[in-house]
PDB file of N, CA and C in Angstrom:
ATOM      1  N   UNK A   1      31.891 -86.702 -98.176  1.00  0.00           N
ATOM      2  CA  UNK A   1      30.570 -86.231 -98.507  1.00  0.00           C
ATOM      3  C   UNK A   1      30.134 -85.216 -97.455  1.00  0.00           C
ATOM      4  N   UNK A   2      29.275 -84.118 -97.996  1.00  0.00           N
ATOM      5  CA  UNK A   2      29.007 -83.332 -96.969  1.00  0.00           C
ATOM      6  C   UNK A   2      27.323 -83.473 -97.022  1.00  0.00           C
ATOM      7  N   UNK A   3      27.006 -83.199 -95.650  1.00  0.00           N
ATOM      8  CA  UNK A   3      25.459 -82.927 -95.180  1.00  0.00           C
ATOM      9  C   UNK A   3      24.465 -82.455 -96.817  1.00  0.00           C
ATOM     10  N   UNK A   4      24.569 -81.548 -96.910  1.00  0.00           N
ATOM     11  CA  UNK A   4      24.437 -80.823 -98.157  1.00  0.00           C
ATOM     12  C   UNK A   4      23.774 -82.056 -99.373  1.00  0.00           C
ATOM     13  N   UNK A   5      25.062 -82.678 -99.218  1.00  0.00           N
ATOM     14  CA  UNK A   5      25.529 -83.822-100.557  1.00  0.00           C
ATOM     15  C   UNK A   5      24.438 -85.195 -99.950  1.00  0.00           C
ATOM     16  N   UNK A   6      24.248 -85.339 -98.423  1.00  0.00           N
ATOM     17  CA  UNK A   6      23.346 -85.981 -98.475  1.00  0.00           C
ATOM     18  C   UNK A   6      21.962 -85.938 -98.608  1.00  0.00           C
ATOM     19  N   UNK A   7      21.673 -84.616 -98.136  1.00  0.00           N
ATOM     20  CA  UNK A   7      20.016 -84.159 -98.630  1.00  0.00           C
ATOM     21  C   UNK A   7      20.074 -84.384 -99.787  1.00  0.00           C
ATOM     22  N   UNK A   8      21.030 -84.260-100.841  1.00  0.00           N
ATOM     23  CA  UNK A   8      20.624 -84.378-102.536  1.00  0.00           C
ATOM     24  C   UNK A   8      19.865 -85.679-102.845  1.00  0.00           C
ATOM     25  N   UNK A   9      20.370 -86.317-102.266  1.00  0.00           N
ATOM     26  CA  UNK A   9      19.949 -88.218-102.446  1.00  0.00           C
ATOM     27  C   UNK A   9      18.816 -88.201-102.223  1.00  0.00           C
ATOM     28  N   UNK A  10      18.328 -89.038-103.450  1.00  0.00           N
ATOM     29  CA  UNK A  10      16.648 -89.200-103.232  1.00  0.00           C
ATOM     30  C   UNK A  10      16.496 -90.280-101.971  1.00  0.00           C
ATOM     31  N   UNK A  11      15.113 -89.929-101.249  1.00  0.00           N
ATOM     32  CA  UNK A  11      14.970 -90.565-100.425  1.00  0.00           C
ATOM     33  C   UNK A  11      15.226 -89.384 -99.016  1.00  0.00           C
ATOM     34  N   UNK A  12      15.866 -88.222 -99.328  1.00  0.00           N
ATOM     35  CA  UNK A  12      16.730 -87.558 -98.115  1.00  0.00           C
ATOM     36  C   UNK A  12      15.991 -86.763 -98.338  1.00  0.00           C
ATOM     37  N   UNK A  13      16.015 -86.011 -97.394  1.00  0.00           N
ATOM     38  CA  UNK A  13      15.631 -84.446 -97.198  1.00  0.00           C
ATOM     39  C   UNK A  13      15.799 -83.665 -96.228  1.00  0.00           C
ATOM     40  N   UNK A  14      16.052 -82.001 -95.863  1.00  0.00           N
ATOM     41  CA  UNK A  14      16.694 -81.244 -95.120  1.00  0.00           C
ATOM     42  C   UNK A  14      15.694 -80.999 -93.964  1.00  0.00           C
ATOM     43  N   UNK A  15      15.520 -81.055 -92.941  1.00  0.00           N
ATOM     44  CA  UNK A  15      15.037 -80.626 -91.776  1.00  0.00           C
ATOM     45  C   UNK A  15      15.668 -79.186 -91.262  1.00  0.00           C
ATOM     46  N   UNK A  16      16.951 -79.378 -90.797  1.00  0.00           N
ATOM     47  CA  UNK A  16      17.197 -77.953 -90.492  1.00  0.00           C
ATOM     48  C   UNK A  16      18.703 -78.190 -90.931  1.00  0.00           C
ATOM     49  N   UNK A  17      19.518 -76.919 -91.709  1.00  0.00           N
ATOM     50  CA  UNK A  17      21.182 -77.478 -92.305  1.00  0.00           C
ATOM     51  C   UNK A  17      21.748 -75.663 -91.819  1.00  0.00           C
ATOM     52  N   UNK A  18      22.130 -75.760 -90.550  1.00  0.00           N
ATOM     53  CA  UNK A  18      22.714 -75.092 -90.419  1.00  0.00           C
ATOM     54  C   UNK A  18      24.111 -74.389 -90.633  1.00  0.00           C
ATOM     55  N   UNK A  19      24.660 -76.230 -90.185  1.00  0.00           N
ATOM     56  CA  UNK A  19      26.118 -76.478 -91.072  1.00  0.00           C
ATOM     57  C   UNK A  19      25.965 -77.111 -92.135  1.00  0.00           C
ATOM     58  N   UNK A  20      25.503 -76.610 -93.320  1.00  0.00           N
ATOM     59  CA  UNK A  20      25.261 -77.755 -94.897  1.00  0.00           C
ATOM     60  C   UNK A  20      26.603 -78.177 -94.919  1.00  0.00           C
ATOM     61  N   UNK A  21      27.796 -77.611 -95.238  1.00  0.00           N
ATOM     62  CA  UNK A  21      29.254 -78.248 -95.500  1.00  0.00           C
ATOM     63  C   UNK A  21      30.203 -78.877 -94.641  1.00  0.00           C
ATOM     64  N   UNK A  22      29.281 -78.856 -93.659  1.00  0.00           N
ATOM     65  CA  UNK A  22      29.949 -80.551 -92.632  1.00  0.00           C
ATOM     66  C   UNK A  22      30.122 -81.462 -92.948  1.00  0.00           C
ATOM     67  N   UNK A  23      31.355 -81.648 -93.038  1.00  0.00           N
ATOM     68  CA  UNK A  23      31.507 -83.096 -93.751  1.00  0.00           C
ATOM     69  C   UNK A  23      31.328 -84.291 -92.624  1.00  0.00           C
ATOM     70  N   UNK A  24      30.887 -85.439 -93.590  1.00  0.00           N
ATOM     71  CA  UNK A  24      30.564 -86.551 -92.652  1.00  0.00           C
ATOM     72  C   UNK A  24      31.673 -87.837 -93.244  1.00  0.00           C
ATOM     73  N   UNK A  25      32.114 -88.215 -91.964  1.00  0.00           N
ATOM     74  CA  UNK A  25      33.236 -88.689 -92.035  1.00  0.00           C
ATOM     75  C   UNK A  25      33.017 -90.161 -91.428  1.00  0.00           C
ATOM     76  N   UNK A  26      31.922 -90.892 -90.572  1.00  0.00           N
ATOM     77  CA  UNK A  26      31.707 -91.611 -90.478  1.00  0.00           C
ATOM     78  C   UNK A  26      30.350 -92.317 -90.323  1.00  0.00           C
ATOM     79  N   UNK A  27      29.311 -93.172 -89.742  1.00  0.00           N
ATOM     80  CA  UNK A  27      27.959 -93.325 -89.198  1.00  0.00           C
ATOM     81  C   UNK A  27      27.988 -94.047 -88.167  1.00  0.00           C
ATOM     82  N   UNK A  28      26.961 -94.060 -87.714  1.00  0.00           N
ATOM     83  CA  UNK A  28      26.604 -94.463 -85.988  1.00  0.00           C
ATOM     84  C   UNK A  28      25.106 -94.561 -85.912  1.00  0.00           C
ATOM     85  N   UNK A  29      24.325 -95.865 -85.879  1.00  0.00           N
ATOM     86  CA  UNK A  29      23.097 -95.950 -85.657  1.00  0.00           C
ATOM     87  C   UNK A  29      22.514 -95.967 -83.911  1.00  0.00           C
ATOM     88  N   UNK A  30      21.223 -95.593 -83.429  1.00  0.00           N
ATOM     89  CA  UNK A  30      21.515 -95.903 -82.095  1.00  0.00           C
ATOM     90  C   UNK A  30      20.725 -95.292 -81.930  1.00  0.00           C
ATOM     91  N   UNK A  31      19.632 -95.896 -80.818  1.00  0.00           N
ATOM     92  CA  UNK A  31      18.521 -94.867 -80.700  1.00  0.00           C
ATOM     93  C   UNK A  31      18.599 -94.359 -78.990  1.00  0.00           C
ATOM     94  N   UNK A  32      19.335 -95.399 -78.046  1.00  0.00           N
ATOM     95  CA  UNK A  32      19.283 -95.394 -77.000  1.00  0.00           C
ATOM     96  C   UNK A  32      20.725 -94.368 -76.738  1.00  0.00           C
ATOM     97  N   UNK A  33      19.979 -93.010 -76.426  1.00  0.00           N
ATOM     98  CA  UNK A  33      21.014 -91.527 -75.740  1.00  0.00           C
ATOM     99  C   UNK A  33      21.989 -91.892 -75.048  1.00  0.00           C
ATOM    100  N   UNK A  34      21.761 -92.762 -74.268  1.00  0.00           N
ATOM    101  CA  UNK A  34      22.661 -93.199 -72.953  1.00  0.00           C
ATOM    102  C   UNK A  34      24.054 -93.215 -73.697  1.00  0.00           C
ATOM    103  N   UNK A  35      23.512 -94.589 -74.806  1.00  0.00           N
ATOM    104  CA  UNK A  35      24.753 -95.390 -75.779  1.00  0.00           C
ATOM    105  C   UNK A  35      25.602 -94.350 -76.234  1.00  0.00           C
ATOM    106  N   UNK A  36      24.564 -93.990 -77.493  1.00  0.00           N
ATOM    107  CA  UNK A  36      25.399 -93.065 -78.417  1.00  0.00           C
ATOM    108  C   UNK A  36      26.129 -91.970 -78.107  1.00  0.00           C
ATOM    109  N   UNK A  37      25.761 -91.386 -76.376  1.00  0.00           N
ATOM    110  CA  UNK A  37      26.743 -90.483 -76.116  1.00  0.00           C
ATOM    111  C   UNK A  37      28.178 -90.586 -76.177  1.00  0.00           C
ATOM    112  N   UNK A  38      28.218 -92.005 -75.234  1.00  0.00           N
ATOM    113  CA  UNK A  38      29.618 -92.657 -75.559  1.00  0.00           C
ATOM    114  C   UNK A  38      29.820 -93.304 -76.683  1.00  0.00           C
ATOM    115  N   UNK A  39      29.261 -93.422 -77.479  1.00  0.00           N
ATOM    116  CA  UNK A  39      29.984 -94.442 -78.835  1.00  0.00           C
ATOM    117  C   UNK A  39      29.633 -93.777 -80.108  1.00  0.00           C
ATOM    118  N   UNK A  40      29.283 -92.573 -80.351  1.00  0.00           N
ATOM    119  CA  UNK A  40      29.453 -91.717 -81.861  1.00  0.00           C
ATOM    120  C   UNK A  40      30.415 -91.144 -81.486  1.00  0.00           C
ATOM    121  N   UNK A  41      31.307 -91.053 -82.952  1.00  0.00           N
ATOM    122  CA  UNK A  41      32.009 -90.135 -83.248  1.00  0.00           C
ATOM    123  C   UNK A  41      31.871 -88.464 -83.252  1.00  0.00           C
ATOM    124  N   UNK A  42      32.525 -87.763 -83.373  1.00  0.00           N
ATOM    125  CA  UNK A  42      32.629 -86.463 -83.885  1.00  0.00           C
ATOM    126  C   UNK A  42      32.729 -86.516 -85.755  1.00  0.00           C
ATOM    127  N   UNK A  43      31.700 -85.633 -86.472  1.00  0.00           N
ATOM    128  CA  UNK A  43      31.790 -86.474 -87.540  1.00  0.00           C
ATOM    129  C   UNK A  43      30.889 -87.576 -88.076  1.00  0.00           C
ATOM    130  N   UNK A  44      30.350 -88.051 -87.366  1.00  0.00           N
ATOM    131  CA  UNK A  44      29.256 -89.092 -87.996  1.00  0.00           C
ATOM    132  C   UNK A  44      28.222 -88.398 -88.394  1.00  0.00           C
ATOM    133  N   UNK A  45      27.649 -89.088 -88.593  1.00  0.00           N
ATOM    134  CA  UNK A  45      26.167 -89.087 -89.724  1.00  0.00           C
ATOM    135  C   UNK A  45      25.725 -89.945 -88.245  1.00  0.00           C
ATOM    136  N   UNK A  46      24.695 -89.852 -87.463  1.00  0.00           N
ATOM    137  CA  UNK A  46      24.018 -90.739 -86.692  1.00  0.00           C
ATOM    138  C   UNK A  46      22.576 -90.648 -86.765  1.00  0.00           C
ATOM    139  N   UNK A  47      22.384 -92.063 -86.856  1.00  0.00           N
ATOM    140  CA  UNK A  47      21.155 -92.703 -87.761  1.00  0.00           C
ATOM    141  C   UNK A  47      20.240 -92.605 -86.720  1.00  0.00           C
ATOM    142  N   UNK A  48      18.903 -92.363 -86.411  1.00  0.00           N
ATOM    143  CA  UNK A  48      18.235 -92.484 -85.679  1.00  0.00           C
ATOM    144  C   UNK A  48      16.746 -92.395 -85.671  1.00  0.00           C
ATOM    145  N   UNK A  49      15.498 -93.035 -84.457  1.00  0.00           N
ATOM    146  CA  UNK A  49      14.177 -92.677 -85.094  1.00  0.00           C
ATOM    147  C   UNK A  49      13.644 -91.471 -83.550  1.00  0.00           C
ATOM    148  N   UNK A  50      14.711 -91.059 -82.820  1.00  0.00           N
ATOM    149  CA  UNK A  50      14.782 -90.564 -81.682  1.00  0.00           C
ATOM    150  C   UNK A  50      14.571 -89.105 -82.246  1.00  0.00           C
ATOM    151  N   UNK A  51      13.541 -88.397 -81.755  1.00  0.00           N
ATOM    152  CA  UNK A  51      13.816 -86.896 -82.189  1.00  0.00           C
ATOM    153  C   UNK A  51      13.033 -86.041 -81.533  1.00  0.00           C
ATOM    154  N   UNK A  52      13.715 -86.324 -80.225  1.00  0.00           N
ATOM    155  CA  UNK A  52      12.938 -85.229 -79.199  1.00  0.00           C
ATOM    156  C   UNK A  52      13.943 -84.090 -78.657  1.00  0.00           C
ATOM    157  N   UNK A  53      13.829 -83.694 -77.623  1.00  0.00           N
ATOM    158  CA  UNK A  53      14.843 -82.265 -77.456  1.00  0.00           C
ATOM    159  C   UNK A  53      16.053 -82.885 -76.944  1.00  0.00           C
ATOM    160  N   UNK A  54      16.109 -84.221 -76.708  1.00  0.00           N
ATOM    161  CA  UNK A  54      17.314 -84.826 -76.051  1.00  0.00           C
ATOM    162  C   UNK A  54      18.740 -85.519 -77.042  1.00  0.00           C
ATOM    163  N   UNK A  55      17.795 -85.562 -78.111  1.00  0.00           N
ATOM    164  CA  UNK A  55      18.445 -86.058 -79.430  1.00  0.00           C
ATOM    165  C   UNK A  55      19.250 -84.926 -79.600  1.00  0.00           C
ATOM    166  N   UNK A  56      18.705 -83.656 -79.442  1.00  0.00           N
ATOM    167  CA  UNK A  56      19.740 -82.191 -80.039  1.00  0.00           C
ATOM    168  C   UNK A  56      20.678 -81.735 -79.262  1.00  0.00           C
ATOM    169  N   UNK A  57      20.745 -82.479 -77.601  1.00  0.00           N
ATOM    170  CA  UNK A  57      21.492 -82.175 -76.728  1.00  0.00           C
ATOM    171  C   UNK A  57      22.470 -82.890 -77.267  1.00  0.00           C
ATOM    172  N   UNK A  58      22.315 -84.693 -77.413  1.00  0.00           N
ATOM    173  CA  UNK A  58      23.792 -85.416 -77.373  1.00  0.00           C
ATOM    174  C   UNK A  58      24.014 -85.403 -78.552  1.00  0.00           C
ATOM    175  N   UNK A  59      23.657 -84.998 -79.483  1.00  0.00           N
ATOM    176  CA  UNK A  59      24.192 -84.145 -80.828  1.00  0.00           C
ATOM    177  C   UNK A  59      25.043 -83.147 -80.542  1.00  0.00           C
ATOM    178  N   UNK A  60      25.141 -82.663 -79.605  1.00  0.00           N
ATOM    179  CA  UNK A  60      25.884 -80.965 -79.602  1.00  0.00           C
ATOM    180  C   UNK A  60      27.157 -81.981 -78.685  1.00  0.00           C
ATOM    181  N   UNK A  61      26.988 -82.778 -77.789  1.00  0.00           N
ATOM    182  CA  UNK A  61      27.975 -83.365 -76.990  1.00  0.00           C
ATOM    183  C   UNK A  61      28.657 -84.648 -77.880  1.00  0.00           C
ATOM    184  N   UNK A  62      28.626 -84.685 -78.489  1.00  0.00           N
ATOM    185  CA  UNK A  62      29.194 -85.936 -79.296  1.00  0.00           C
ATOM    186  C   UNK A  62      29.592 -85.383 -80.993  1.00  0.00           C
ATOM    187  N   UNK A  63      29.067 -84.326 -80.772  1.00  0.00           N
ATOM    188  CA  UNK A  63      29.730 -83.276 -82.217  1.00  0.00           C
ATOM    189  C   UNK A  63      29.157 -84.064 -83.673  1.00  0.00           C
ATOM    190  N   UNK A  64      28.599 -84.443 -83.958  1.00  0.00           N
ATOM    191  CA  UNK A  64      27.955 -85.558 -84.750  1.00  0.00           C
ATOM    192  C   UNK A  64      27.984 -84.265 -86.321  1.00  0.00           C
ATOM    193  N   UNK A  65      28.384 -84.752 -87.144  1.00  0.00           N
ATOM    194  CA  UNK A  65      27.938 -84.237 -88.575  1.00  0.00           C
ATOM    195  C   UNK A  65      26.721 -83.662 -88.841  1.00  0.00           C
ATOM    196  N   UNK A  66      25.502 -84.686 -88.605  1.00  0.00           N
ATOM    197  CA  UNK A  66      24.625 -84.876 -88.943  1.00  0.00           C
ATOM    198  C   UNK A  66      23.797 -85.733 -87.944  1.00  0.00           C
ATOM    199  N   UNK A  67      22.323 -85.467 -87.547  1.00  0.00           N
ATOM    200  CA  UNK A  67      21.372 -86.807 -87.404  1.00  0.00           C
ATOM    201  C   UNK A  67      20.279 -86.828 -88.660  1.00  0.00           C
ATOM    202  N   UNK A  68      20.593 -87.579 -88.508  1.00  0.00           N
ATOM    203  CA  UNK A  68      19.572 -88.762 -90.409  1.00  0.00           C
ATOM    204  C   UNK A  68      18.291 -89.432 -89.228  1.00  0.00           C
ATOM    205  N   UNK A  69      17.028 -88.760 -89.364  1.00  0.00           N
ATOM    206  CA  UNK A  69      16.142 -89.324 -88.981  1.00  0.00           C
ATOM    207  C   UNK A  69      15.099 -90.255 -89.808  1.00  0.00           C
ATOM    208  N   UNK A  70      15.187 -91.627 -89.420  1.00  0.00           N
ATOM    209  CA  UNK A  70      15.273 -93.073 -90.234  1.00  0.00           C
ATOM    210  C   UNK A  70      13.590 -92.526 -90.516  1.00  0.00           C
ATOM    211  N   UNK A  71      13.448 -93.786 -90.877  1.00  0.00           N
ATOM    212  CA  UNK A  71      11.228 -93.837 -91.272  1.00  0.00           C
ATOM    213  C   UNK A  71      10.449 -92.912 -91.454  1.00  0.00           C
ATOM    214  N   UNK A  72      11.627 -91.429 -92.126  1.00  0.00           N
ATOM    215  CA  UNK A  72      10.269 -89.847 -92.362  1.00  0.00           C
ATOM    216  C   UNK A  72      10.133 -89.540 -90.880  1.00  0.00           C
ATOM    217  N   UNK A  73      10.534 -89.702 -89.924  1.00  0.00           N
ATOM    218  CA  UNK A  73      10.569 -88.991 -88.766  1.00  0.00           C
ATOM    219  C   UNK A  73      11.201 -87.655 -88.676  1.00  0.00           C
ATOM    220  N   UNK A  74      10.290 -86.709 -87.995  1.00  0.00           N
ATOM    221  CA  UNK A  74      10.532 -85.423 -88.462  1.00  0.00           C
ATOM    222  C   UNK A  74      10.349 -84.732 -86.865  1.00  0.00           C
ATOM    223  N   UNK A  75      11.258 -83.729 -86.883  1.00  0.00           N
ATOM    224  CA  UNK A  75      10.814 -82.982 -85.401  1.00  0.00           C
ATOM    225  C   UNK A  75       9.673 -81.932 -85.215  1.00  0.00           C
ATOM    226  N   UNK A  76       9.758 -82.036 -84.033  1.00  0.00           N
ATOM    227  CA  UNK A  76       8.356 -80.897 -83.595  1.00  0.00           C
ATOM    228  C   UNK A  76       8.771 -79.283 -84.220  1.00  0.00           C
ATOM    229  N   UNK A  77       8.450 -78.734 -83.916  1.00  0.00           N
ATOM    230  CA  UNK A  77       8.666 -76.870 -84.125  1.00  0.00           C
ATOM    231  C   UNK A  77       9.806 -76.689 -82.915  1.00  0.00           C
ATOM    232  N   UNK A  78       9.649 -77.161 -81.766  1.00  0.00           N
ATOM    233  CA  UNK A  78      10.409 -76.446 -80.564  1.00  0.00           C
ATOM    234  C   UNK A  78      11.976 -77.111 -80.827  1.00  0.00           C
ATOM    235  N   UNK A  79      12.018 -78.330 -81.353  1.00  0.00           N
ATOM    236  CA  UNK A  79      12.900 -79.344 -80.963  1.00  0.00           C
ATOM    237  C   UNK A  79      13.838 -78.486 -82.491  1.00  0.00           C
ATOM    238  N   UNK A  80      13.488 -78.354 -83.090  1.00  0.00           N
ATOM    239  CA  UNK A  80      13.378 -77.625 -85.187  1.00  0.00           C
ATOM    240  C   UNK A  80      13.900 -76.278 -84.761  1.00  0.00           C
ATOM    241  N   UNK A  81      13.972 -75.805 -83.602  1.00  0.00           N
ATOM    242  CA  UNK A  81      14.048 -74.377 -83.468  1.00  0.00           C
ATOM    243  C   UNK A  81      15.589 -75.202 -82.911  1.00  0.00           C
ATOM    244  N   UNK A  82      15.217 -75.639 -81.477  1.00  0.00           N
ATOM    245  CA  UNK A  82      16.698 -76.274 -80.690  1.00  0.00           C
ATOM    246  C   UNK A  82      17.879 -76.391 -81.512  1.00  0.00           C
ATOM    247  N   UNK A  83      17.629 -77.365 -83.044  1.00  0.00           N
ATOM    248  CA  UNK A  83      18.399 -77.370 -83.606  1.00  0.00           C
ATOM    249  C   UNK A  83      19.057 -76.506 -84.274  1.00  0.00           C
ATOM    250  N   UNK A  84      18.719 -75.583 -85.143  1.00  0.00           N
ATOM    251  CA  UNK A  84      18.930 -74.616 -85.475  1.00  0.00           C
ATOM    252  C   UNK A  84      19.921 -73.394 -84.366  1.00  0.00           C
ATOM    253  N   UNK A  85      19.254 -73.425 -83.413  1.00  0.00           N
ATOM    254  CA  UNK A  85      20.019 -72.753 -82.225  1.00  0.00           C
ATOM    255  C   UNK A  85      21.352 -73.206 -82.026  1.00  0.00           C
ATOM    256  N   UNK A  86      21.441 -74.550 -81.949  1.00  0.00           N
ATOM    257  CA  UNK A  86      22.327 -74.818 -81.290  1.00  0.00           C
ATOM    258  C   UNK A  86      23.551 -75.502 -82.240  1.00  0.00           C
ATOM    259  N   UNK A  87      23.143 -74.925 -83.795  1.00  0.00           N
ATOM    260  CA  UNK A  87      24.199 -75.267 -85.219  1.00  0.00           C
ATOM    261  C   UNK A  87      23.929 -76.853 -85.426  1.00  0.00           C
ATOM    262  N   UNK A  88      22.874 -77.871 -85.364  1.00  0.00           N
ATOM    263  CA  UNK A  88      22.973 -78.999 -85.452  1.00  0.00           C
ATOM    264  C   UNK A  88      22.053 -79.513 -87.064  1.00  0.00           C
ATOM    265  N   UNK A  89      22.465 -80.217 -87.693  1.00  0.00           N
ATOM    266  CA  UNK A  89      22.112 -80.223 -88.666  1.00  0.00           C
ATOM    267  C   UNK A  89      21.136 -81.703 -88.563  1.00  0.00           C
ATOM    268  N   UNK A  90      20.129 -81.559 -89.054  1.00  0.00           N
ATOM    269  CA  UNK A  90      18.856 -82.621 -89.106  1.00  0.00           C
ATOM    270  C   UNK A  90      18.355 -83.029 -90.694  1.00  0.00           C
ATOM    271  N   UNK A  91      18.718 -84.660 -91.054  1.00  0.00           N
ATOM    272  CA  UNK A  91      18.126 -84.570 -92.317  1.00  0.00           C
ATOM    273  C   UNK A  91      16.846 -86.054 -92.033  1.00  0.00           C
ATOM    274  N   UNK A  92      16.089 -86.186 -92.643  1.00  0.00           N
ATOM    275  CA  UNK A  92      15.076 -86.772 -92.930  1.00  0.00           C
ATOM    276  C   UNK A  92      14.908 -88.002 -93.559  1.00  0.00           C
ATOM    277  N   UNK A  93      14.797 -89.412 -93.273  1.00  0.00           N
ATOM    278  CA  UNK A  93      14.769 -89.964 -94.897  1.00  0.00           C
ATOM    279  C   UNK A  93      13.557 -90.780 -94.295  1.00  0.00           C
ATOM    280  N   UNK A  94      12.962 -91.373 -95.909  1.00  0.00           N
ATOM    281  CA  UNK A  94      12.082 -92.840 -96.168  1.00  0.00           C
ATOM    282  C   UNK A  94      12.715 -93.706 -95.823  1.00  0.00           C
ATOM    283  N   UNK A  95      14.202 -93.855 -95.246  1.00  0.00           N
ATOM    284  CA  UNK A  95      14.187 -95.537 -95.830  1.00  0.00           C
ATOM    285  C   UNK A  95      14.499 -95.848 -93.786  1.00  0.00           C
ATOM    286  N   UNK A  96      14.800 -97.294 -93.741  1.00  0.00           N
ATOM    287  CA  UNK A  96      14.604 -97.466 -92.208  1.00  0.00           C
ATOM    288  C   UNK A  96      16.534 -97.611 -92.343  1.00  0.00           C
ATOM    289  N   UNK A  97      16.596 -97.513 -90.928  1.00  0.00           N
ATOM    290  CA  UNK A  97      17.706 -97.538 -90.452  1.00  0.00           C
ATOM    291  C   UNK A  97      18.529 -98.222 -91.498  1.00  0.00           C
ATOM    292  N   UNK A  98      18.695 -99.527 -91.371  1.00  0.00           N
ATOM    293  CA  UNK A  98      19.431-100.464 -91.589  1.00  0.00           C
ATOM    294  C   UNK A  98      19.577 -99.654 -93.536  1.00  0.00           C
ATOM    295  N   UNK A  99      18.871 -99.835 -93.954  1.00  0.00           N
ATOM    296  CA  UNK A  99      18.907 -99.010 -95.685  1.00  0.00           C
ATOM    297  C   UNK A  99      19.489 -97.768 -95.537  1.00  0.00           C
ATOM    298  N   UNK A 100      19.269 -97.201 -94.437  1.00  0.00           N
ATOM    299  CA  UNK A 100      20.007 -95.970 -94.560  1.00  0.00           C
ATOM    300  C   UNK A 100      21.298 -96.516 -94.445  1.00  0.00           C
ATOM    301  N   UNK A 101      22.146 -96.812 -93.738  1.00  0.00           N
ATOM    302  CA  UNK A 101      22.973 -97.361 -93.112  1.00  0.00           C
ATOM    303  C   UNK A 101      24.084 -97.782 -94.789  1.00  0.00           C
ATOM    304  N   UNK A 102      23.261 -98.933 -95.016  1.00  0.00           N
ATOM    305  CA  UNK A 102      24.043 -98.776 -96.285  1.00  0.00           C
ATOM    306  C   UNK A 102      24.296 -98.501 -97.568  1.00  0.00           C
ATOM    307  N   UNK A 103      23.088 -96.981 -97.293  1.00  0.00           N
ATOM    308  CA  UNK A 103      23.281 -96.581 -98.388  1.00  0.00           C
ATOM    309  C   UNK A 103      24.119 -95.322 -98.139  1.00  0.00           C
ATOM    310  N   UNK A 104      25.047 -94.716 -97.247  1.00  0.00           N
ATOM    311  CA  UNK A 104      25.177 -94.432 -96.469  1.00  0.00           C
ATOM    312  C   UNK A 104      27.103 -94.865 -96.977  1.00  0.00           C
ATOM    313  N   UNK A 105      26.900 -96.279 -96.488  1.00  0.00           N
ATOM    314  CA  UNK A 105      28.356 -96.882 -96.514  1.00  0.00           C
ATOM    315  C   UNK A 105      28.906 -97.048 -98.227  1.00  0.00           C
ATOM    316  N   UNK A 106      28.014 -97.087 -99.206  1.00  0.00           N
ATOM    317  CA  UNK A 106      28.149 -97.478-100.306  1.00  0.00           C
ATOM    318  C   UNK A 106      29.172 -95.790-100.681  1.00  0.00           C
ATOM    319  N   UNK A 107      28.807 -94.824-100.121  1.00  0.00           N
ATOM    320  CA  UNK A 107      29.084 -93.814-100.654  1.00  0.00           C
ATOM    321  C   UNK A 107      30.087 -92.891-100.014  1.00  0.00           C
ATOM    322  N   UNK A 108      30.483 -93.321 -98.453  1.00  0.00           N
ATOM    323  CA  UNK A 108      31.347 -93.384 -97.942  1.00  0.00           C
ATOM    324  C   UNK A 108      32.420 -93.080 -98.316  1.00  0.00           C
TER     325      UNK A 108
END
């Protein structure tokens, strides 16, 4: 499935899709930076309600597909620009982590 293919899903929506045809190849929930630096993949979809300018850094260092920001959490303008800058793709959803998660795995 690619980025793209997940904004389609109701419930999703595009924040910033720089790379739309990134494919996502695995997921990784995790809100604490420290963690997820070391434990996402390259390739994931990583689930999160974190979305400040630090989120777009260990996105660029951990090569991530995608961040899926859980509960309609949405970024500022500066952080919306970061991403974009720096090729990172940001999507949006209603549902909380854990629903994302497997809705997510169902389609996997």
């Amino acid at each position: 499935m690619t980025v793209i293919d997940l904004c389609n899903l109701e419930g999703f929506r595009e924040v910033v899709l720089p790379e739309p045809d990134r494919e996502i190849e695995g997921v990784y929930i995790g809100d604490l930076l420290s963690w997820v630096m070391g434990k996402a993949k390259s390739g994931d979809a990583w689930i999160t309600i974190m979305s400040n300018i630090n989120t777009i850094a260990v996105a660029t260092l951990t090569d991530t597909a995608c961040i899926v920001l859980a509960e309609g959490v949405d970024l500022d303008e500066n952080v919306r620009a970061t991403a974009e800058a720096k090729g990172i793709n940001v999507i949006s959803t209603v549902y909380p982590a854990y629903v994302t998660a497997l809705k997510l795995s169902q389609i996997l």
